[in-house]
C-alpha atoms as a PDB file:
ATOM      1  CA  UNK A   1       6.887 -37.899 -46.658  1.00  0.00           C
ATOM      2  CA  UNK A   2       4.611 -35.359 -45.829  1.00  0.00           C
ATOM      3  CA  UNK A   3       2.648 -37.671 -43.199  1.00  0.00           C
ATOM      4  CA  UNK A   4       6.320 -38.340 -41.571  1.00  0.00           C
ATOM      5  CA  UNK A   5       6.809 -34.056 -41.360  1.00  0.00           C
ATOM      6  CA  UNK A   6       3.270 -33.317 -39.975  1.00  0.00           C
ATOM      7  CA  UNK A   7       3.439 -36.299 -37.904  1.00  0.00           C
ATOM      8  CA  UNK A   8       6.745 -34.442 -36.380  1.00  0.00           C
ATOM      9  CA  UNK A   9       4.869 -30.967 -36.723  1.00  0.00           C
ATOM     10  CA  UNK A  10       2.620 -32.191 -34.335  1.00  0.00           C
ATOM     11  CA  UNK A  11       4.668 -33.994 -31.833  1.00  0.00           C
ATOM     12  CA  UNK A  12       6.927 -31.195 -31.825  1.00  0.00           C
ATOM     13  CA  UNK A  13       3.462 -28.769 -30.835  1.00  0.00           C
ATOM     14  CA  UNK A  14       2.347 -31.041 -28.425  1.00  0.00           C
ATOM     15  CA  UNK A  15       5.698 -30.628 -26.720  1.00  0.00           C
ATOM     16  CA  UNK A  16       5.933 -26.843 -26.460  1.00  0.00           C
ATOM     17  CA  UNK A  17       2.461 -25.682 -25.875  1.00  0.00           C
ATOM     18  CA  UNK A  18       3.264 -27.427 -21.610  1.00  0.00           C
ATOM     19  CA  UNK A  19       6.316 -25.437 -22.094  1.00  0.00           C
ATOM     20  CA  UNK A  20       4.970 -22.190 -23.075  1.00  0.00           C
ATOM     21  CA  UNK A  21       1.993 -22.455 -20.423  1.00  0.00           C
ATOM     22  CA  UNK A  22       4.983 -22.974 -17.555  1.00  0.00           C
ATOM     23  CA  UNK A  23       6.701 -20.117 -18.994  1.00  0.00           C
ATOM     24  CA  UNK A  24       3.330 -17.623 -19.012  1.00  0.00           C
ATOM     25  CA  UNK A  25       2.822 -18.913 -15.666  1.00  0.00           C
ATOM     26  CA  UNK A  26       6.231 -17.991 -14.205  1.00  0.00           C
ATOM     27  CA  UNK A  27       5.680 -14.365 -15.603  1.00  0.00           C
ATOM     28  CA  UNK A  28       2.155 -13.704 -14.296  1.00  0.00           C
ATOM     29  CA  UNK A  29       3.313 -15.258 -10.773  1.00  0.00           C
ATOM     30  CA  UNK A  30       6.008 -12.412 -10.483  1.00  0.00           C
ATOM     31  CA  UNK A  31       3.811  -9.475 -10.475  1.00  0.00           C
ATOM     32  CA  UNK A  32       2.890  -8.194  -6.958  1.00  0.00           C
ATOM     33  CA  UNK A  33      -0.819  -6.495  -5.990  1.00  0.00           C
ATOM     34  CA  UNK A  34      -0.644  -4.502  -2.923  1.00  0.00           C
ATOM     35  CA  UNK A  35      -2.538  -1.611  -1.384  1.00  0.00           C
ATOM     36  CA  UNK A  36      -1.440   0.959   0.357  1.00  0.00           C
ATOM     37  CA  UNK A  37      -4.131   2.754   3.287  1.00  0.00           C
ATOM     38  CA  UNK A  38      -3.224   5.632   4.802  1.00  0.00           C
ATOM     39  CA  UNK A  39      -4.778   6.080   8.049  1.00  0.00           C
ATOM     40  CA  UNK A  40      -1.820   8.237   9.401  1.00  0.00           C
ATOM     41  CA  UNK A  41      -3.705  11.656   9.820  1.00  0.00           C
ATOM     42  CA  UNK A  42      -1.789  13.302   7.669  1.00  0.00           C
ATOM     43  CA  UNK A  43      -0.730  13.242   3.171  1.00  0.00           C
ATOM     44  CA  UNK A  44       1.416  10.463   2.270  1.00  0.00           C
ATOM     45  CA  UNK A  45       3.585  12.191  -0.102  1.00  0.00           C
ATOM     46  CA  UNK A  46       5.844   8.824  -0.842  1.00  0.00           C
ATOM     47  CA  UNK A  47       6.139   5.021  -1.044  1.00  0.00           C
ATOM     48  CA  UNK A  48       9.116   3.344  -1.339  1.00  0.00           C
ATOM     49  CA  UNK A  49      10.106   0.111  -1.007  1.00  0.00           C
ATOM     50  CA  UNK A  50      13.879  -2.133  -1.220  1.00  0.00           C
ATOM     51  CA  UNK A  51      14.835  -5.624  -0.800  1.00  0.00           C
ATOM     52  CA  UNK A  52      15.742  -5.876   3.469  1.00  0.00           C
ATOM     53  CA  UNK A  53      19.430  -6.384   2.756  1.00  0.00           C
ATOM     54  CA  UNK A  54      19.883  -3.282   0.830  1.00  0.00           C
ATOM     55  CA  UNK A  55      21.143   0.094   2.272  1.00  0.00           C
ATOM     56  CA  UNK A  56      19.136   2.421  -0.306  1.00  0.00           C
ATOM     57  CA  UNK A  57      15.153   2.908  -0.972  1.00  0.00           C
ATOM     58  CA  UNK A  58      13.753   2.484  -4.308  1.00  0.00           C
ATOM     59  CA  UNK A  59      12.173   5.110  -6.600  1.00  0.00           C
ATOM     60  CA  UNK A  60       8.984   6.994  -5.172  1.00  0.00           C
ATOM     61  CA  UNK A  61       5.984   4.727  -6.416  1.00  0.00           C
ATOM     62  CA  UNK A  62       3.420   7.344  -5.843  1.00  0.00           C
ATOM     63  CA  UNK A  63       2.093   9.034  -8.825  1.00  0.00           C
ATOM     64  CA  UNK A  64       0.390  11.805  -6.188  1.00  0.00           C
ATOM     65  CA  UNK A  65      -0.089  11.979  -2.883  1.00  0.00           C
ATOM     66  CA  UNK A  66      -2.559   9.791  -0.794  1.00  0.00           C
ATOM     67  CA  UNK A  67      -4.810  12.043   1.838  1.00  0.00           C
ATOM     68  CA  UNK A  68      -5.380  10.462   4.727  1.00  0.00           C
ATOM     69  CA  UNK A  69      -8.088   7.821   5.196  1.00  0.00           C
ATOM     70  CA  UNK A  70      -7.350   6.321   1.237  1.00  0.00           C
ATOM     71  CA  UNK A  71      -5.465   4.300  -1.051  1.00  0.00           C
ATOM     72  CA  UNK A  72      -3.534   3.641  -3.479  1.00  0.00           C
ATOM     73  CA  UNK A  73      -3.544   0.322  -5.223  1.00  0.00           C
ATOM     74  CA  UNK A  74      -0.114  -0.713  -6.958  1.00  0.00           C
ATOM     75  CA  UNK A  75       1.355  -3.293  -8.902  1.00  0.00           C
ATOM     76  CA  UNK A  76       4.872  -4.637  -9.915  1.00  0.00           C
ATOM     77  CA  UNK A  77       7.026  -6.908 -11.014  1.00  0.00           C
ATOM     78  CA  UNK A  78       9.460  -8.735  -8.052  1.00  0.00           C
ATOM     79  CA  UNK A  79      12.454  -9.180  -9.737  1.00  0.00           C
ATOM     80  CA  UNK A  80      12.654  -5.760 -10.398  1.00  0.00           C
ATOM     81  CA  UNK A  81      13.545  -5.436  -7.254  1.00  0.00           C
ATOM     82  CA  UNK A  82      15.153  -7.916  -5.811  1.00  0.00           C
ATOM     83  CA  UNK A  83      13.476  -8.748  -2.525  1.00  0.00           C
ATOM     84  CA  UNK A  84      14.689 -11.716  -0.698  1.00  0.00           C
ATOM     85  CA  UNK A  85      12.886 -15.187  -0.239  1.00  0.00           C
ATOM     86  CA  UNK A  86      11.888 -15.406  -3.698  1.00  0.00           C
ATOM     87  CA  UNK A  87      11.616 -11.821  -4.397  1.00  0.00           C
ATOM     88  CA  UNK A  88       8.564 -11.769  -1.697  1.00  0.00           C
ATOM     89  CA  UNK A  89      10.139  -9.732   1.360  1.00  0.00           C
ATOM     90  CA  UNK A  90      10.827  -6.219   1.389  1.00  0.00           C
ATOM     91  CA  UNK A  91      10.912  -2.984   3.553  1.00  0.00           C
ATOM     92  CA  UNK A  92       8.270  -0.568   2.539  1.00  0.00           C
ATOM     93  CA  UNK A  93       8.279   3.489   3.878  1.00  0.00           C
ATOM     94  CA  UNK A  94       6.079   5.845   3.648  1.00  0.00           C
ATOM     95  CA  UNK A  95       6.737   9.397   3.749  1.00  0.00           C
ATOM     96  CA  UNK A  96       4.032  12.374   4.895  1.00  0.00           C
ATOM     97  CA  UNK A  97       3.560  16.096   3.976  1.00  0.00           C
ATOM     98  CA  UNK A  98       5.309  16.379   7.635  1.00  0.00           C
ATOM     99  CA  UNK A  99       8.566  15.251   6.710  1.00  0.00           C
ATOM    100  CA  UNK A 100       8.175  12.462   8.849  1.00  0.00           C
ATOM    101  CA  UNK A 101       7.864   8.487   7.756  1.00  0.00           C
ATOM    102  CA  UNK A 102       7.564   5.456   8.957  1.00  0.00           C
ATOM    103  CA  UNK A 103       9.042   2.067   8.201  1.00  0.00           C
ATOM    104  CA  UNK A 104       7.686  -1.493   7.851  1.00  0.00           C
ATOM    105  CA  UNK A 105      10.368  -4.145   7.850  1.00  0.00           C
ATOM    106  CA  UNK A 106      10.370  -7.947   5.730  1.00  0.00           C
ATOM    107  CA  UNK A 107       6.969  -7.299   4.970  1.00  0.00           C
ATOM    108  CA  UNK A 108       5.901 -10.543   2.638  1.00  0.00           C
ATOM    109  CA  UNK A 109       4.216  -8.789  -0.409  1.00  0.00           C
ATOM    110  CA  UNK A 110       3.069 -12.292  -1.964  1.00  0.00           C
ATOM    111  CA  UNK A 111       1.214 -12.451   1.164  1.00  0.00           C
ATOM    112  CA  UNK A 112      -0.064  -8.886   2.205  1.00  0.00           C
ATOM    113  CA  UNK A 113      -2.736  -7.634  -0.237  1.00  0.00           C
ATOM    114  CA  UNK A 114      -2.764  -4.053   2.209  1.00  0.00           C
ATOM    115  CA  UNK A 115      -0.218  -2.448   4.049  1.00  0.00           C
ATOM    116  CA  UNK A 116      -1.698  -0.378   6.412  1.00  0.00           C
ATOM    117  CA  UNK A 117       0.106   3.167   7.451  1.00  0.00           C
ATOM    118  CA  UNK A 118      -0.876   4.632  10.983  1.00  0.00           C
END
């Protein structure tokens, strides 16, 4: 009897651990690494990014402000957001000390490790 329940133990184990390694892998694949360069010649005082078929910008993602000539490195999860074609393409702004931004449109963040900001 107890052969017959361990013998099920382990099938049952054998079954679930492929399971559970699909399911870690699914959550690691949904975080997004991107960097952020500022080359504009002036602070970036914001970052924000939305999914392209959304009217409204997310949160500010900046902690600080980048000076110009760095970065700042970030990282998120993709549902959280939304983004279409698997949660991959979004519209990213950036926002200076100026008052003035500029706008990068579908930008594939599963692709793009930088964005670049002139």
């Amino acid at each position: 009897m107890i052969n017959k329940l361990l013998s099920k133990v382990t099938i049952a184990a054998g079954i679930s651990l492929p399971l559970l390694a699909l399911t870690a892998a699914s959550v690691f694949a949904e975080m997004v690494k991107v960097s952020v360069i500022n080359n504009s010649g002036k602070t970036m005082t914001a970052v924000y990014i939305s999914a392209p078929d959304k009217d409204t910008w997310g949160e500010n993602e900046l902690d600080g402000s980048i000076a110009d000539r760095e970065k700042a490195d970030f990282e998120w999860n993709q549902a959280d957001y939304g983004g279409s074609d698997a949660g991959c393409v979004f519209d990213v702004r950036a926002e200076y000390s100026d008052g003035k931004s500029t706008d990068l449109e579908a930008v594939d963040l599963c692709k793009e490790t930088a964005l670049n900001f002139n």
